[in-house]
Structures are given as structure tokens and as C-alpha cells.
C-alpha atoms as a PDB file:
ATOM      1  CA  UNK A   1     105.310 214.863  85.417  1.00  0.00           C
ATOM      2  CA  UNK A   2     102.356 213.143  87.241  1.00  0.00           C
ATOM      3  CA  UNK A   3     100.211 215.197  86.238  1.00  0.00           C
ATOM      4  CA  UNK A   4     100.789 214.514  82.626  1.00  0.00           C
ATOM      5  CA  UNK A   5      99.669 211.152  83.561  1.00  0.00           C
ATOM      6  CA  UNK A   6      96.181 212.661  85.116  1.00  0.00           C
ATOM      7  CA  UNK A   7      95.011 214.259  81.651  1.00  0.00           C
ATOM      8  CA  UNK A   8      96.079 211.504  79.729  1.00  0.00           C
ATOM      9  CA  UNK A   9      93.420 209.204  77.655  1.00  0.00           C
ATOM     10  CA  UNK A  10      94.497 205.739  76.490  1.00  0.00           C
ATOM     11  CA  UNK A  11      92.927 203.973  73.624  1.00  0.00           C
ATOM     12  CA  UNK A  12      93.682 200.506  73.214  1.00  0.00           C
ATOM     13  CA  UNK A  13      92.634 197.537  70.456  1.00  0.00           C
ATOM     14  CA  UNK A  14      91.922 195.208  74.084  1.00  0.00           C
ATOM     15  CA  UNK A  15      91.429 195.379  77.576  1.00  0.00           C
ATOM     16  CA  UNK A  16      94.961 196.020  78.778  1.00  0.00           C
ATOM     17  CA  UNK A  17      95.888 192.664  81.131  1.00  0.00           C
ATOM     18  CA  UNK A  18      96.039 192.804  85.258  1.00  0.00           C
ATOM     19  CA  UNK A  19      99.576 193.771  85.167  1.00  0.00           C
ATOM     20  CA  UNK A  20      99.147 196.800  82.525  1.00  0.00           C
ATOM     21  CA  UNK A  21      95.768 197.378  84.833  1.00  0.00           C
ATOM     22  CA  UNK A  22      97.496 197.884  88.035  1.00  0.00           C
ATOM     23  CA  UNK A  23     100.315 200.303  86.281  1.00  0.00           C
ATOM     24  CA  UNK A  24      97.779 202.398  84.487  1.00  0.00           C
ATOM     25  CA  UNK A  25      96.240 203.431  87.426  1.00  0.00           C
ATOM     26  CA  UNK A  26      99.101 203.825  89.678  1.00  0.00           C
ATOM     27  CA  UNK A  27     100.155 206.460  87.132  1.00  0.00           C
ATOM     28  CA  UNK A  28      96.820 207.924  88.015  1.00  0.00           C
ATOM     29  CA  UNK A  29      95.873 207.619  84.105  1.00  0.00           C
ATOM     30  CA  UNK A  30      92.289 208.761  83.941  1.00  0.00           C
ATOM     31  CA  UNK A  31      90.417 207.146  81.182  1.00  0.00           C
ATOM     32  CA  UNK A  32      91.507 203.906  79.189  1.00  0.00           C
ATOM     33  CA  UNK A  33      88.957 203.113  76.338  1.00  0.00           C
ATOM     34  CA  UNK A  34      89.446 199.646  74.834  1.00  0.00           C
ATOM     35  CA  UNK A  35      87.835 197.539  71.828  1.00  0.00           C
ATOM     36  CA  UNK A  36      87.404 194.248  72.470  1.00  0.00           C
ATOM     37  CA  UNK A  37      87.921 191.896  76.061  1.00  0.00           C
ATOM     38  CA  UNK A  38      90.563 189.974  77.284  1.00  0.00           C
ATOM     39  CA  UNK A  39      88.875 187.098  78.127  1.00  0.00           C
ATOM     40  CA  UNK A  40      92.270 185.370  79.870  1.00  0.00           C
ATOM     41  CA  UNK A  41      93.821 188.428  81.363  1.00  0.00           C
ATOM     42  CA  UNK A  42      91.598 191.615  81.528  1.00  0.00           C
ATOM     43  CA  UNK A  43      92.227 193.727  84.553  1.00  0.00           C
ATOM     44  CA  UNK A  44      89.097 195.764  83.371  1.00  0.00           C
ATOM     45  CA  UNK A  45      86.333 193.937  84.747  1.00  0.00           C
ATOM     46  CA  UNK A  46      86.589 190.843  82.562  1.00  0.00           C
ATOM     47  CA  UNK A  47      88.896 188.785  84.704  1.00  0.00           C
ATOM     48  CA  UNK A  48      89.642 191.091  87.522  1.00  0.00           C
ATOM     49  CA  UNK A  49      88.448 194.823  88.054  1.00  0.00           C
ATOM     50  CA  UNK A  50      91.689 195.988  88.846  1.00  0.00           C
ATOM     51  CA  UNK A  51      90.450 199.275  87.672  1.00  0.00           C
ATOM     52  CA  UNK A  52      88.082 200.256  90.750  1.00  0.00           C
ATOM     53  CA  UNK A  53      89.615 198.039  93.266  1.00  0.00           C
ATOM     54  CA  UNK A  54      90.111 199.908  96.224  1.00  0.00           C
ATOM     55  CA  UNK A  55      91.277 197.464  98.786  1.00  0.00           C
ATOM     56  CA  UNK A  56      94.688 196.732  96.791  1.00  0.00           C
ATOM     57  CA  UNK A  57      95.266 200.522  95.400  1.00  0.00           C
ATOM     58  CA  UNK A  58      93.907 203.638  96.861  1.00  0.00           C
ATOM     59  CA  UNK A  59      93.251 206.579  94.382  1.00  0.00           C
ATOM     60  CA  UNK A  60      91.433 207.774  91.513  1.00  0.00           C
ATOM     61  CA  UNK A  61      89.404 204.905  89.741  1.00  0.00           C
ATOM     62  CA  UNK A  62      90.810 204.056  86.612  1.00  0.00           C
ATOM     63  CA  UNK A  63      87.160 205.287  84.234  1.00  0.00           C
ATOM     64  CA  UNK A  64      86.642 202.586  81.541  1.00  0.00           C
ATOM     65  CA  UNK A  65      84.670 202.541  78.430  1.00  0.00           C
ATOM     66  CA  UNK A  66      84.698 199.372  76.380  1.00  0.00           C
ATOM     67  CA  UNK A  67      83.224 197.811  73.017  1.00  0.00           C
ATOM     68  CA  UNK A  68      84.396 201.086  71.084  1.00  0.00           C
ATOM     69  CA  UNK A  69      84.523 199.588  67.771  1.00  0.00           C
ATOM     70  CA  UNK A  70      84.390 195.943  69.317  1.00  0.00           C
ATOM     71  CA  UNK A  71      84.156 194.317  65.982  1.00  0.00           C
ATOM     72  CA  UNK A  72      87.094 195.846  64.455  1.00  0.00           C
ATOM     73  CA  UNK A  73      89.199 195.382  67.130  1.00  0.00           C
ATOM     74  CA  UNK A  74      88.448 191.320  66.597  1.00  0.00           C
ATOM     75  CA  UNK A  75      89.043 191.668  63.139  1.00  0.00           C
ATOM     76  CA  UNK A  76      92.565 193.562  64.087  1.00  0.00           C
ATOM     77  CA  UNK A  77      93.441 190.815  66.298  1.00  0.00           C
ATOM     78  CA  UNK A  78      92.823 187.702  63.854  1.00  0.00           C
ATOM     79  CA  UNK A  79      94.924 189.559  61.321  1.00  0.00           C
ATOM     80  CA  UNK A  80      97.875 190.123  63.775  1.00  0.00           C
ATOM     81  CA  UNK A  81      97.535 186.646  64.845  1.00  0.00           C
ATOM     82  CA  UNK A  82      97.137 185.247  61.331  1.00  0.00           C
ATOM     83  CA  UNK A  83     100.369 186.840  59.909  1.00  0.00           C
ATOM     84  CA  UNK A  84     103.951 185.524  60.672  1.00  0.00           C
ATOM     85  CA  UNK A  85     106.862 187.854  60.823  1.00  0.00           C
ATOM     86  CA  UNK A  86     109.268 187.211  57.857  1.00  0.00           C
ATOM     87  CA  UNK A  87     112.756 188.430  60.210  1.00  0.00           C
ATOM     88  CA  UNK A  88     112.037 186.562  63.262  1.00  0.00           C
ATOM     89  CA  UNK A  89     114.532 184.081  62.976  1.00  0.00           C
ATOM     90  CA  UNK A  90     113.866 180.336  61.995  1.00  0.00           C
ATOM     91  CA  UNK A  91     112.497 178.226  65.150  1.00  0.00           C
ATOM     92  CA  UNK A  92     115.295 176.144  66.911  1.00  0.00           C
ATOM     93  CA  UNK A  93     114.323 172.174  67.748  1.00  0.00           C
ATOM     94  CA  UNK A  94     114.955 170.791  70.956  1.00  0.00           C
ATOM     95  CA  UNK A  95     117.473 167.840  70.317  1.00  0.00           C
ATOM     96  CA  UNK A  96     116.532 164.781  72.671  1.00  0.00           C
ATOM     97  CA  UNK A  97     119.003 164.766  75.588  1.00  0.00           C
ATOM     98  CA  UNK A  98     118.482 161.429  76.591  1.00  0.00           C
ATOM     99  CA  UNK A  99     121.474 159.212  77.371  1.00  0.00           C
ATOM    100  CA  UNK A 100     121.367 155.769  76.414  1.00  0.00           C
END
């Protein structure tokens, strides 16, 4: 099974966060090829390079290639972000729990 995990290529809209980072590459993933950065969370070299750290994992550096259609993957993103999902179900207000 792990070694479905060593031939495997993942291609991603944005830099996959610290957390998704850290479990790519203890899954020994070898390449991850991403669009745009993650600017808050990227594990990829933005924020952290979780992907070549090798005092907190030991292994096989995850190999990165980013920008891959950079502009598109913004454009994705502002769409996703822009639309609203029509079963989500409608947004419950807090009632003031103060006691007088």
C-alpha cells in the first residue's frame, strides 16, 4: 500500500496548508504541484517549508512545483468564494443570554 503512495502525483488549485503538508509527506507522496499560495497556511514554503524539513520528519522530501496555472487557480478561488450554497441550511442567530 505505501508504495502506492511513493508513485503518486498530487495536483492541487493551492498550496495544501501545514497540516495537509506534514500528512502528504508522511505518506511518502512524491510530487505535489499546486496553483496558487496560501499566503495564511502554506506548508510549501510560503508559511512554513514543511515539505523539506528534516529536523521534524525524516524521509523523502516532499518535490514541489508551484504557479502551474497561477492565474486560474485565483480566478477558481474568487468564484468558489463568491458563490453561496443554496442547501446549507439558513444561519442560526445567537439570542442574547443576558439576565436582567
Amino acid at each position: 500500500m505505501a508504495q502506492v503512495f511513493k508513485d503518486l502525483h498530487v495536483f492541487v488549485t493551492v498550496e495544501p496548508c501545514i497540516m495537509c503538508s506534514a500528512a502528504l509527506r508522511s505518506l511518502s507522496v512524491s510530487h505535489v504541484t499546486y496553483g496558487c499560495d496560501n499566503d495564511r497556511f502554506g506548508g510549501c514554503g510560503t508559511v512554513l517549508s514543511v515539505h523539506s524539513d528534516k529536523v521534524a520528519f525524516q524521509g523523502d522530501v516532499l518535490k514541489i512545483t508551484s504557479g502551474e496555472r497561477a492565474e486560474e487557480a485565483v480566478s477558481l478561488l474568487k468564484q468558489f468564494y463568491r458563490g453561496e450554497n443554496p442547501n446549507a441550511p439558513f444561519p442560526k442567530l445567537k439570542e442574547n443570554s443576558e439576565k436582567k
